[in-house]
C-alpha atoms as a PDB file:
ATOM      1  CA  UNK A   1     136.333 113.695 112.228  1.00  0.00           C
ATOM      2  CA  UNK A   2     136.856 110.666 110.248  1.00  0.00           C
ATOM      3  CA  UNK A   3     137.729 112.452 107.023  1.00  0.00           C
ATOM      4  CA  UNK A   4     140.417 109.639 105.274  1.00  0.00           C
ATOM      5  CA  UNK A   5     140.820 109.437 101.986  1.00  0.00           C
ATOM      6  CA  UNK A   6     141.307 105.376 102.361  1.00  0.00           C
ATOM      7  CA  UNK A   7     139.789 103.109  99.388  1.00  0.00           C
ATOM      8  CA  UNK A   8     141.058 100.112 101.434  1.00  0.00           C
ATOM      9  CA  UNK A   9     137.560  99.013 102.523  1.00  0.00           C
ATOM     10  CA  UNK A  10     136.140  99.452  98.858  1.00  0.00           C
ATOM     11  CA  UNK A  11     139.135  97.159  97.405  1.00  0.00           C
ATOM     12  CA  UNK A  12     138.194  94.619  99.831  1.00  0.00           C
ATOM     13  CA  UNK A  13     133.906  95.354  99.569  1.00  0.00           C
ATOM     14  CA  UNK A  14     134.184  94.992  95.681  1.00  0.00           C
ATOM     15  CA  UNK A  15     135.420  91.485  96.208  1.00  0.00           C
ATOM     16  CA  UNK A  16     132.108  90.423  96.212  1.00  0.00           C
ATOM     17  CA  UNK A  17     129.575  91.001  93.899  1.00  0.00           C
ATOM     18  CA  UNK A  18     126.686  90.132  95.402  1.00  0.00           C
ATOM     19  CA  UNK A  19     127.289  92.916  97.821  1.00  0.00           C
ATOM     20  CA  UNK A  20     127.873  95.491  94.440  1.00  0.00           C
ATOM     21  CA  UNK A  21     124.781  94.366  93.294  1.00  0.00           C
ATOM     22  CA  UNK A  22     123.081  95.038  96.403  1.00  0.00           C
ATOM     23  CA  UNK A  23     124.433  98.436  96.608  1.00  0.00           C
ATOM     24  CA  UNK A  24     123.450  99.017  92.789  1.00  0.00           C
ATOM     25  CA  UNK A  25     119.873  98.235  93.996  1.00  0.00           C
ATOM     26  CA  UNK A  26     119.771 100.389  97.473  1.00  0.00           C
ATOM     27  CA  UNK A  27     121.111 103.436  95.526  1.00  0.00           C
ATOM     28  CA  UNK A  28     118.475 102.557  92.540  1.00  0.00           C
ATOM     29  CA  UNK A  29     115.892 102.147  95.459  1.00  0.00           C
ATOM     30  CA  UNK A  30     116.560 105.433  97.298  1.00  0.00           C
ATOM     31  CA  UNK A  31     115.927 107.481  94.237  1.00  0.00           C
ATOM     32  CA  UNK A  32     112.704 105.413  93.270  1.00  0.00           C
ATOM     33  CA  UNK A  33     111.349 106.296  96.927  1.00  0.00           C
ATOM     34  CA  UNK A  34     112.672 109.608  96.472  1.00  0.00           C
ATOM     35  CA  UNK A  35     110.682 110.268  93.739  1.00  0.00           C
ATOM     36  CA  UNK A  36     107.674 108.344  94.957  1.00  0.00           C
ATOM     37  CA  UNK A  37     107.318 110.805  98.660  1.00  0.00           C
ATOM     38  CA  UNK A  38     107.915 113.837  96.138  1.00  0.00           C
ATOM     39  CA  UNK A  39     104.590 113.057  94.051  1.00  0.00           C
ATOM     40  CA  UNK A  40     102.813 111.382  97.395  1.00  0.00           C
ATOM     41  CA  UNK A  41     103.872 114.966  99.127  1.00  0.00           C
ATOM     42  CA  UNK A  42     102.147 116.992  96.208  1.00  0.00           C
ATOM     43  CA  UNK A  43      99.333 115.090  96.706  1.00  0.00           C
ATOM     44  CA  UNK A  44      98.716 115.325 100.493  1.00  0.00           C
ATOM     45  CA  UNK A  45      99.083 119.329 100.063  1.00  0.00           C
ATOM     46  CA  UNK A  46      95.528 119.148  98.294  1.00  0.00           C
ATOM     47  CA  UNK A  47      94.494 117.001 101.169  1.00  0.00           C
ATOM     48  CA  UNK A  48      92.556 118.578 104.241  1.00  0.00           C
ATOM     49  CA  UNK A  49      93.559 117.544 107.572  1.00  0.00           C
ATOM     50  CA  UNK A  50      93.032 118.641 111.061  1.00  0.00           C
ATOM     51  CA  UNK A  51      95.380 120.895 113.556  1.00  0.00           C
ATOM     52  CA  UNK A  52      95.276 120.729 117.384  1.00  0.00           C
ATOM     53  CA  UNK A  53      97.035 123.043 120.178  1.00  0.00           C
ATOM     54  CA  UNK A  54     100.717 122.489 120.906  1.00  0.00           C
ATOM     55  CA  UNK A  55     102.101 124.010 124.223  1.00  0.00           C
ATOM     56  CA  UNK A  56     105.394 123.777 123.351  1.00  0.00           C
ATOM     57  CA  UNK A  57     104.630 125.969 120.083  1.00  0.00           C
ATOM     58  CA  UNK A  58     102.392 128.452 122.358  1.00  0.00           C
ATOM     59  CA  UNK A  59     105.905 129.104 124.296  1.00  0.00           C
ATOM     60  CA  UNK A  60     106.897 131.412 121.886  1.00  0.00           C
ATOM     61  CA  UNK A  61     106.675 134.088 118.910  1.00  0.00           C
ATOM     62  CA  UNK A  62     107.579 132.090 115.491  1.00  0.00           C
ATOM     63  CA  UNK A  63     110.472 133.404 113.692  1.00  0.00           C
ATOM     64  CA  UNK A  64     112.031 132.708 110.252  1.00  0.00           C
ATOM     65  CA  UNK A  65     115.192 130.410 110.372  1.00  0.00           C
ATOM     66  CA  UNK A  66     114.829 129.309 106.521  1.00  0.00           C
ATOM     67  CA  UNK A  67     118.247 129.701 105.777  1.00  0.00           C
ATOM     68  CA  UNK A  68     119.579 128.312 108.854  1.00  0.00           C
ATOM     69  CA  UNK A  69     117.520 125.449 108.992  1.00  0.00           C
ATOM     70  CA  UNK A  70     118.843 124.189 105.578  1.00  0.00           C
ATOM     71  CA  UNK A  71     122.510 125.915 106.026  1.00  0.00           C
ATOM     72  CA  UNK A  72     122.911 123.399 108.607  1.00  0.00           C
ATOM     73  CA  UNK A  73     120.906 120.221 106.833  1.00  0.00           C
ATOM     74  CA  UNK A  74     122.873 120.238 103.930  1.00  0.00           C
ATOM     75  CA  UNK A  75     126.123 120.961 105.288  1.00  0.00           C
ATOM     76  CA  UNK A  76     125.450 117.899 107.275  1.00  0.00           C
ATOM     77  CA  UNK A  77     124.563 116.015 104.089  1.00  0.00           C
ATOM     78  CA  UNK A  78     127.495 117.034 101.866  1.00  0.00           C
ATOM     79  CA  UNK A  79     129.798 115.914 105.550  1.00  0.00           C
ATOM     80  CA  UNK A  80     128.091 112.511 106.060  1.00  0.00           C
ATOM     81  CA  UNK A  81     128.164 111.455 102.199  1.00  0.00           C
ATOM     82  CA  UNK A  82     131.666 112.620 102.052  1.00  0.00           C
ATOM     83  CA  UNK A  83     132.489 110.172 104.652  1.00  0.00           C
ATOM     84  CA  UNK A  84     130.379 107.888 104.187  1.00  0.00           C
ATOM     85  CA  UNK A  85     132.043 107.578  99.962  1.00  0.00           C
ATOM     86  CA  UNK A  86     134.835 105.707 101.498  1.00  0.00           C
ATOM     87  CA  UNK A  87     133.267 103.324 103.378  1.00  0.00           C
ATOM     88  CA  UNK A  88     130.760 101.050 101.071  1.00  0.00           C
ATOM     89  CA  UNK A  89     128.986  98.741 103.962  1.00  0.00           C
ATOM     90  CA  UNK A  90     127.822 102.316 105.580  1.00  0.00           C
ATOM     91  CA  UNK A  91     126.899 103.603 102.377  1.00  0.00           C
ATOM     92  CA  UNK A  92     124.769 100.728 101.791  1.00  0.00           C
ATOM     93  CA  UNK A  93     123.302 100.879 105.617  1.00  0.00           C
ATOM     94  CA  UNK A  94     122.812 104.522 104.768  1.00  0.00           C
ATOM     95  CA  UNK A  95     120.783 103.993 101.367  1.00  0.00           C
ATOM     96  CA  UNK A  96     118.603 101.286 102.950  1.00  0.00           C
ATOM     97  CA  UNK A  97     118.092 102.862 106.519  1.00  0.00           C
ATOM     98  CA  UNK A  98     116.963 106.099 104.046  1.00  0.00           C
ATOM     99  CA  UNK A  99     114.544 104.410 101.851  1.00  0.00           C
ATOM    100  CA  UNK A 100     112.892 102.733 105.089  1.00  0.00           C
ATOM    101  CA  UNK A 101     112.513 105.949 106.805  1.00  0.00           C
ATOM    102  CA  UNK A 102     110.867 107.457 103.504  1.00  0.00           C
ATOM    103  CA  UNK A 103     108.445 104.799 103.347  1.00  0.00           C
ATOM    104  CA  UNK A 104     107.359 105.126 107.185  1.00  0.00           C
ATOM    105  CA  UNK A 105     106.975 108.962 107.140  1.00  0.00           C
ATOM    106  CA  UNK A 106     104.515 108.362 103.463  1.00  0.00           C
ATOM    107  CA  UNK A 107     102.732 105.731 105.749  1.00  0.00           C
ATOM    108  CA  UNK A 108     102.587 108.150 108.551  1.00  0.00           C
ATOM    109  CA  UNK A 109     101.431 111.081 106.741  1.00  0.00           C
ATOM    110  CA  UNK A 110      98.686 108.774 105.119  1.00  0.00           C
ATOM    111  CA  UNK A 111      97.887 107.818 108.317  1.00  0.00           C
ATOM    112  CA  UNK A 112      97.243 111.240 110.147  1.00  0.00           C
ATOM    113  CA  UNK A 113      96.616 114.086 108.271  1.00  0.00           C
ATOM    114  CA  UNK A 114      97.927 117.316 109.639  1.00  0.00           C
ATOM    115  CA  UNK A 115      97.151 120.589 108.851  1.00  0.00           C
ATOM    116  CA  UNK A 116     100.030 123.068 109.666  1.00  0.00           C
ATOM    117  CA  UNK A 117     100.151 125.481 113.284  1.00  0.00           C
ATOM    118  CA  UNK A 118      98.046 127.872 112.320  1.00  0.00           C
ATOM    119  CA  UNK A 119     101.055 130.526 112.796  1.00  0.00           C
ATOM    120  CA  UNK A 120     103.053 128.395 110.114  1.00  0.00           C
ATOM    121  CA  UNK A 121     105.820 130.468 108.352  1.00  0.00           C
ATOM    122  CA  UNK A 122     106.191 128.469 105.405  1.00  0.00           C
ATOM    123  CA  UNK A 123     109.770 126.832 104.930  1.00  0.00           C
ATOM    124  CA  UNK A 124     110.366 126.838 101.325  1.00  0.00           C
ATOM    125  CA  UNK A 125     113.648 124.596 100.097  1.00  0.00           C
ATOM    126  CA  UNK A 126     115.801 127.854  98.724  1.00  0.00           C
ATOM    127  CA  UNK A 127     117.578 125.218  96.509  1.00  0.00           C
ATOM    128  CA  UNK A 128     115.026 122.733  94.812  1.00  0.00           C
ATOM    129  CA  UNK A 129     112.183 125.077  94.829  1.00  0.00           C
ATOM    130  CA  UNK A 130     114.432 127.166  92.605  1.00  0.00           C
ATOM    131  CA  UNK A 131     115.204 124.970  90.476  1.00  0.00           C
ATOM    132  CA  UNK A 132     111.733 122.812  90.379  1.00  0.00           C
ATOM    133  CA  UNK A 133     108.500 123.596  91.447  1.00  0.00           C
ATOM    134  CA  UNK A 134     106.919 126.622  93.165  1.00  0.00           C
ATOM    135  CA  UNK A 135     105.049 124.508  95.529  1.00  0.00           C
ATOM    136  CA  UNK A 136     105.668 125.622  98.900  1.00  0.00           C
ATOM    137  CA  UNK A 137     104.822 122.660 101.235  1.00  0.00           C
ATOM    138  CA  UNK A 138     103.121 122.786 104.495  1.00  0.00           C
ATOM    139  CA  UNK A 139     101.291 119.819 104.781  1.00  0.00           C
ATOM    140  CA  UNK A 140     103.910 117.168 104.462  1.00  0.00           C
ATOM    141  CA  UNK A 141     103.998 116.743 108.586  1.00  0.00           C
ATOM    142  CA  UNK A 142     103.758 113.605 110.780  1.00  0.00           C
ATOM    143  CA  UNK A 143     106.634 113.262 111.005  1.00  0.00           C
ATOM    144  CA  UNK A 144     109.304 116.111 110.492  1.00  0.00           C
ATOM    145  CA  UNK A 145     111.690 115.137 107.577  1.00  0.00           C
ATOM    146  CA  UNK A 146     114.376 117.474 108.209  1.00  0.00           C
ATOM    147  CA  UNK A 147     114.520 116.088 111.994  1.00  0.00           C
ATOM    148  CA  UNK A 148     114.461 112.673 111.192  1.00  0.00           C
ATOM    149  CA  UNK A 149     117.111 113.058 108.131  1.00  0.00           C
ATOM    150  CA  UNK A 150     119.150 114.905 110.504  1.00  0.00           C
ATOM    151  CA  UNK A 151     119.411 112.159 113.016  1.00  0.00           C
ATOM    152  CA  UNK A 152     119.902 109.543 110.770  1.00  0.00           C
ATOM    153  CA  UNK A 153     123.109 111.361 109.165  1.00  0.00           C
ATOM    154  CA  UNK A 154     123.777 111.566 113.507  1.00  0.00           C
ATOM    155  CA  UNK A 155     123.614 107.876 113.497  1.00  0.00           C
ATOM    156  CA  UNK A 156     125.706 107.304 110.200  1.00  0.00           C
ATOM    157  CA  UNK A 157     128.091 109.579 111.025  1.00  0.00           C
ATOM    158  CA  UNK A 158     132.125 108.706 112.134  1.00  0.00           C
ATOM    159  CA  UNK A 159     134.342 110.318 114.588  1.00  0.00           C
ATOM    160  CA  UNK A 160     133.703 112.067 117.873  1.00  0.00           C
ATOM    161  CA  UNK A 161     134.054 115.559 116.501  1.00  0.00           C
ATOM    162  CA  UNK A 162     131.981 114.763 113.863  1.00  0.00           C
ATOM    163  CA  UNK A 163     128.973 113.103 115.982  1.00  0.00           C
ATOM    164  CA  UNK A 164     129.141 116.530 117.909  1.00  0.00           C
ATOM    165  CA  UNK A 165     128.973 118.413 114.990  1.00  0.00           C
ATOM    166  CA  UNK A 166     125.903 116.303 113.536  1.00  0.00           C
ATOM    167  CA  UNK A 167     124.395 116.337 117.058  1.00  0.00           C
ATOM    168  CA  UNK A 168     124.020 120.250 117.678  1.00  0.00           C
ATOM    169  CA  UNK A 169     123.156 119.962 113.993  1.00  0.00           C
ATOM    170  CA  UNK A 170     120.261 117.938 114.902  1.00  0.00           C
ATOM    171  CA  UNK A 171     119.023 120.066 117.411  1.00  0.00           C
ATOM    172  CA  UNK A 172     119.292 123.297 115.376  1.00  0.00           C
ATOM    173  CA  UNK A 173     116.806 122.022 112.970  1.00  0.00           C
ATOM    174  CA  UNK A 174     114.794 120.043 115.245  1.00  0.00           C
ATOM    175  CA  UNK A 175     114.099 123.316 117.449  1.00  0.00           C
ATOM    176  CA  UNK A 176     114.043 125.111 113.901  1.00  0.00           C
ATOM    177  CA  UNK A 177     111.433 123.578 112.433  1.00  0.00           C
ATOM    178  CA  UNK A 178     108.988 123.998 115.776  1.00  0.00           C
ATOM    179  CA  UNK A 179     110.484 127.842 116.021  1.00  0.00           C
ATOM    180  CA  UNK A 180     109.064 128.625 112.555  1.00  0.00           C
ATOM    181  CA  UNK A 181     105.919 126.871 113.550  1.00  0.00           C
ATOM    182  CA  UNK A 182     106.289 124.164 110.647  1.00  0.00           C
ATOM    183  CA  UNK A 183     105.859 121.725 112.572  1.00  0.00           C
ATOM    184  CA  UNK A 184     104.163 120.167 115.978  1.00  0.00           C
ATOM    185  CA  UNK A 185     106.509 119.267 118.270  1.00  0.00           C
ATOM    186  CA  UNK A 186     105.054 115.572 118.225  1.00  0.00           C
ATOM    187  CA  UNK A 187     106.414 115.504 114.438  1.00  0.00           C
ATOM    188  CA  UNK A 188     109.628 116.557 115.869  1.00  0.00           C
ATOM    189  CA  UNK A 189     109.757 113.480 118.791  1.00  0.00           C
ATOM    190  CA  UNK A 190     108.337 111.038 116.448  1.00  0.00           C
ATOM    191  CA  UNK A 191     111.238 111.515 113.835  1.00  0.00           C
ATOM    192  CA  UNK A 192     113.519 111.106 116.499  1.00  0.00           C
ATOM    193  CA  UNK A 193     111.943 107.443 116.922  1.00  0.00           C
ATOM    194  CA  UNK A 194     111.755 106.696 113.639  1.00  0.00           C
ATOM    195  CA  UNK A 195     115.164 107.255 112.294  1.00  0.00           C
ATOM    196  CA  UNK A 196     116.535 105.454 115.209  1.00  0.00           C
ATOM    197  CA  UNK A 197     114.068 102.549 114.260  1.00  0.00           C
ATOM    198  CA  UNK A 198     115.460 102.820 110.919  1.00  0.00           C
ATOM    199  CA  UNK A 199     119.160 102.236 111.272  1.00  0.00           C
ATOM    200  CA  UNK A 200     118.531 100.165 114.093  1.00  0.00           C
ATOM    201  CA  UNK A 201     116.692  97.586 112.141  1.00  0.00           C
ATOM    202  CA  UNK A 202     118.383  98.049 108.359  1.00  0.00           C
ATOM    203  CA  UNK A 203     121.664  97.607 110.651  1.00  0.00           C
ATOM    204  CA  UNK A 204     120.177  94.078 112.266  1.00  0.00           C
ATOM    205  CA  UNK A 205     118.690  92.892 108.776  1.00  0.00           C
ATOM    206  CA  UNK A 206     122.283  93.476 107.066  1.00  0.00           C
ATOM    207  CA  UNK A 207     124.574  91.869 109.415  1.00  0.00           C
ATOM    208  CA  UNK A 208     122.387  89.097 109.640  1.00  0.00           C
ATOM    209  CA  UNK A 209     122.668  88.584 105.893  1.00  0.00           C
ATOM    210  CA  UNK A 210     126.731  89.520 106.539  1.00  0.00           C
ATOM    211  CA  UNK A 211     126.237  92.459 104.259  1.00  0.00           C
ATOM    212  CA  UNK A 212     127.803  94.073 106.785  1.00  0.00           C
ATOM    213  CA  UNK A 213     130.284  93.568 109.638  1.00  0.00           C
END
């Protein structure tokens, strides 16, 4: 599962500074953007937008999988980071692929706003709702966030039992999010996309500047 508790490749990553730095800064930027989609989010729920008929959603009654949908997404966080603290050049690829995917979902949701399915049941965070605001977001939609988190922890992940793990992961929330009716199923296929653009290019753009081997 790729679970090692091996500090070699930090030992040999804090050999260079320049590459500390940079990971100083991706961590520094993650939170910035972080905190930059929360407000932009907050905004875009006052926002009207427009809704349209999905087939796929039509296939079915929606149902609440709340607790299973985030069960599974931050198990899969907790698993990735955990692997990911030992090994510094994915850590940084992960920080930078993240903050790249946050700032093409803002531009996407800018872009088209959604309105929710009309028979939305609202998928409240049971976590940082409690402990922040009582905002429960539905208009936060092109494209899915869970998804496209979910497959970029796929992508970052090490270890064939653990890529199996992340992948049925994936497609629990994926289908999860389109079961409840949160989102369209075009949010759901466009996150895909995007998080694969994401590492994809962050990946490129690093070993090109031998951030990364």
């Amino acid at each position: 599962m790729g679970l090692e508790f091996d500090f070699t490749e930090w030992k040999e990553f804090t050999k260079n500074r320049f590459k500390i730095v940079i990971l100083v800064f991706s961590f520094l930027l993650v939170v910035l953007s972080l905190h930059f989609a929360a407000v932009f989010i907050c905004w875009i729920e006052g926002r009207k937008g427009f809704t349209f008929d999905d087939p796929f959603l039509s296939l079915f009654k929606p149902m609440d999988l709340t607790w299973l949908i985030f069960f599974v997404l931050y198990f899969s966080v907790f698993f990735v980071l955990f692997q990911l603290i030992f090994k510094p050049e994915k850590l940084l690829l992960g920080f930078l692929s993240y903050t790249l995917l946050l700032c093409l979902r803002i531009l996407s949701m800018y872009l088209l706003p959604l309105d929710p399915p009309q028979n939305i049941i609202p998928l409240p965070d049971p976590i940082i709702e409690h402990f922040g605001t009582e905002l429960t977001l539905t208009r936060d939609l092109f494209f899915s966030g869970h998804t496209s988190l979910m497959v970029l922890l796929f992508l970052l992940s090490e270890g064939k039992v653990a890529k199996i793990i992340l992948f049925i992961g994936t497609l629990i929330v994926g289908f999860g999010v389109m079961l409840q009716n949160v989102h369209y199923s075009v949010d759901v296929l466009v996150a895909v996309f995007a998080s694969y653009f994401s590492y994809n290019w962050t990946k490129s753009l690093l070993f090109h500047f031998k951030l990364i081997k």
